[in-house]
C-alpha atoms as a PDB file:
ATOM      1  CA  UNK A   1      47.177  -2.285 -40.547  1.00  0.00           C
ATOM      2  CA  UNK A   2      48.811  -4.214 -43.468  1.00  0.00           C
ATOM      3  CA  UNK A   3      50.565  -6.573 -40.878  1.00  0.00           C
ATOM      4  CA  UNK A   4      47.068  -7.357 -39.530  1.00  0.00           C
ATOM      5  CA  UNK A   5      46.164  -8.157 -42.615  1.00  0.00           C
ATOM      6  CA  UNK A   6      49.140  -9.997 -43.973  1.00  0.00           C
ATOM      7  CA  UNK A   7      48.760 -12.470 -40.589  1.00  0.00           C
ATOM      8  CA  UNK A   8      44.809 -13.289 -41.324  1.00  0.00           C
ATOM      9  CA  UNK A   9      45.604 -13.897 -45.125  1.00  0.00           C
ATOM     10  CA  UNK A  10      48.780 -16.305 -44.556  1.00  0.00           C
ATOM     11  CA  UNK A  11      51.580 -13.957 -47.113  1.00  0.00           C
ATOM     12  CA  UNK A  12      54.102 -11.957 -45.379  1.00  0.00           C
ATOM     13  CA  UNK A  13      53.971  -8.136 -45.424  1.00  0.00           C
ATOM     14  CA  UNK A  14      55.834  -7.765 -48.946  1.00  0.00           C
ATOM     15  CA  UNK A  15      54.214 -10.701 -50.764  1.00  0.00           C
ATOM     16  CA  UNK A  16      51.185  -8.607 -49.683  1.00  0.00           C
ATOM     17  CA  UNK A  17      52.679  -5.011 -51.099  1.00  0.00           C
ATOM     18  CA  UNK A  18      53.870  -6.582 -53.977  1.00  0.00           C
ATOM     19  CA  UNK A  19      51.290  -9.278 -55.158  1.00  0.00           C
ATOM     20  CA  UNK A  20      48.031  -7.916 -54.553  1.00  0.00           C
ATOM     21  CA  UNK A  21      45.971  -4.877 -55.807  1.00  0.00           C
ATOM     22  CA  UNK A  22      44.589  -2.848 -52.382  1.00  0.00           C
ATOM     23  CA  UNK A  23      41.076  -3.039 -54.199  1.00  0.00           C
ATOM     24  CA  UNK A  24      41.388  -6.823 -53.904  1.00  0.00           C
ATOM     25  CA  UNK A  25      41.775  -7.253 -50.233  1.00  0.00           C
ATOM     26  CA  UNK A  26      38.673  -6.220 -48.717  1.00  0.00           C
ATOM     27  CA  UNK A  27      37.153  -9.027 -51.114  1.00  0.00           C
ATOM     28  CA  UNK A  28      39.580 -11.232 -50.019  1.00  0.00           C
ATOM     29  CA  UNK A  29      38.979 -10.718 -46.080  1.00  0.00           C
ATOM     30  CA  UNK A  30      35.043 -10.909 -46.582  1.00  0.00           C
ATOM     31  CA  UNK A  31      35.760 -14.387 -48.217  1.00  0.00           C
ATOM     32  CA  UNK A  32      38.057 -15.562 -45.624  1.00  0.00           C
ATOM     33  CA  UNK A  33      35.554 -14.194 -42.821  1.00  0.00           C
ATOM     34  CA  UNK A  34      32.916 -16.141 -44.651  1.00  0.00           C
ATOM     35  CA  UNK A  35      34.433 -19.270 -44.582  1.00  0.00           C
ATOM     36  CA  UNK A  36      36.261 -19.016 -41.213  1.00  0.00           C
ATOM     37  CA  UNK A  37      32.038 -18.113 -40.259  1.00  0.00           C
ATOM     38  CA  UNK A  38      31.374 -21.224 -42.059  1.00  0.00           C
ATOM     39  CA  UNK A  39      33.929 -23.586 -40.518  1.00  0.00           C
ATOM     40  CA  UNK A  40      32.816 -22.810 -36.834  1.00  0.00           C
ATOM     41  CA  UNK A  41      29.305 -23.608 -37.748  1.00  0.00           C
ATOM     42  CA  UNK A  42      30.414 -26.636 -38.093  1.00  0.00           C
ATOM     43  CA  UNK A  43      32.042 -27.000 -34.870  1.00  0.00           C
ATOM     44  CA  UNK A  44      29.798 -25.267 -33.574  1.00  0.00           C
ATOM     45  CA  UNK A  45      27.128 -27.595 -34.348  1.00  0.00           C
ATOM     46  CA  UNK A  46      29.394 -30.535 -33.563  1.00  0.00           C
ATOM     47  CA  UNK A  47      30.329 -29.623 -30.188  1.00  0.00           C
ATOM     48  CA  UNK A  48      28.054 -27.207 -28.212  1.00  0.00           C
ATOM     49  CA  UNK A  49      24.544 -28.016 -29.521  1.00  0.00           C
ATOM     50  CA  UNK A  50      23.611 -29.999 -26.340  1.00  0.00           C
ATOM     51  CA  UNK A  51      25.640 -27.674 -24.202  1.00  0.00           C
ATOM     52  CA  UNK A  52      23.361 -23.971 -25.112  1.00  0.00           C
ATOM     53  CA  UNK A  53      19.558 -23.807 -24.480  1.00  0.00           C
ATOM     54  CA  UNK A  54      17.691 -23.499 -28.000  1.00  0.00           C
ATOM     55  CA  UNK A  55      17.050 -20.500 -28.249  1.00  0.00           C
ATOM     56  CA  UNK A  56      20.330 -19.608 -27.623  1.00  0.00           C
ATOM     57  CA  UNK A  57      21.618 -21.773 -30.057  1.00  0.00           C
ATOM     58  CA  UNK A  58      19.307 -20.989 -32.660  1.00  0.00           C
ATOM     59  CA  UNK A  59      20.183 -17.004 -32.141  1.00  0.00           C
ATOM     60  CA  UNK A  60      24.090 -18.092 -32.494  1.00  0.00           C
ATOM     61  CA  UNK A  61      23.123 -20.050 -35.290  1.00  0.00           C
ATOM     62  CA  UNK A  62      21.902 -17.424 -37.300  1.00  0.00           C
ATOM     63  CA  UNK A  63      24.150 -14.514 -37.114  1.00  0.00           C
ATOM     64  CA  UNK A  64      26.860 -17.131 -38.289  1.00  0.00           C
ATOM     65  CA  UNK A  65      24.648 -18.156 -40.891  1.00  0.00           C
ATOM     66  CA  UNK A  66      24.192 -14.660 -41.862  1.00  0.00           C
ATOM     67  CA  UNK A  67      27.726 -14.143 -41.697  1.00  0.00           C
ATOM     68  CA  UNK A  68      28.749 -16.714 -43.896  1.00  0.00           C
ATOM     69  CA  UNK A  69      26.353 -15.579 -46.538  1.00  0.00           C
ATOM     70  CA  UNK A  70      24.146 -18.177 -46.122  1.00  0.00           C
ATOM     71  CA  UNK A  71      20.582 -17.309 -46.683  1.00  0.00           C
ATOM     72  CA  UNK A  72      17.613 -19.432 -45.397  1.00  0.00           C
ATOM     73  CA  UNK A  73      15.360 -21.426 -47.354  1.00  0.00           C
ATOM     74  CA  UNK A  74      11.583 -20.457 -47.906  1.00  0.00           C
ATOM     75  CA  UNK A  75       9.386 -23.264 -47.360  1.00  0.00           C
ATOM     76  CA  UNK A  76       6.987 -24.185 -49.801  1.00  0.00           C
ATOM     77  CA  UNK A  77       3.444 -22.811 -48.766  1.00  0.00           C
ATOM     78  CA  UNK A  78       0.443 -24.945 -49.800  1.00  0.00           C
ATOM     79  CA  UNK A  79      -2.432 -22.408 -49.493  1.00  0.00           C
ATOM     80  CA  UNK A  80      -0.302 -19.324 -51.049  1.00  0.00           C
ATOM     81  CA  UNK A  81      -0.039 -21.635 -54.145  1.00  0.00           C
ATOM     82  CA  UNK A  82      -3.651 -22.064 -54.086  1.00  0.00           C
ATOM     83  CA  UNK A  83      -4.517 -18.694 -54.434  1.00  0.00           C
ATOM     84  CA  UNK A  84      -1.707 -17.921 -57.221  1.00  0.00           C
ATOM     85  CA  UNK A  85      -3.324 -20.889 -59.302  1.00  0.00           C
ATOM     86  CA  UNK A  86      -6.997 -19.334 -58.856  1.00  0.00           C
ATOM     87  CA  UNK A  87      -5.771 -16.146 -59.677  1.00  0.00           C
ATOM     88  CA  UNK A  88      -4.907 -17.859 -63.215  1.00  0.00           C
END
């Protein structure tokens, strides 16, 4: 298992032993998975939007999205704040 690890991180076997605390690494992998989710977005986007049908794409889209940690933005809704500021 540590030689899994020690490949996807980039330090040999000892380095990882010896240099980092076990508690660490499953902090370290999410980060790693994040960004490696992150960086094939962007290909992703780059390269096979025109190939996939859209919703397809969009479905793909999101799970990487939600795997990078990237949460979606709420748009803002007109008639919601319309009924806060009456409720004032």
């Amino acid at each position: 298992m540590l030689i899994n690890l020690s490949v996807e991180l980039g330090v040999s076997q000892k380095v990882l032993e010896e240099e980092y605390y076990m508690v660490d690494l499953f902090d370290l992998m999410k980060q790693k998975r994040k960004k490696e989710a992150r960086s094939r977005l962007n290909l992703l986007t780059i390269i096979h939007s025109k190939q996939m049908e859209e919703q397809d794409f969009k479905k793909f889209v999101h799970s990487l999205s939600t795997e990078a940690g990237m949460q979606e933005k709420q748009e803002f809704d007109r008639d919601r704040f319309e009924q806060l500021r009456e409720m004032i």
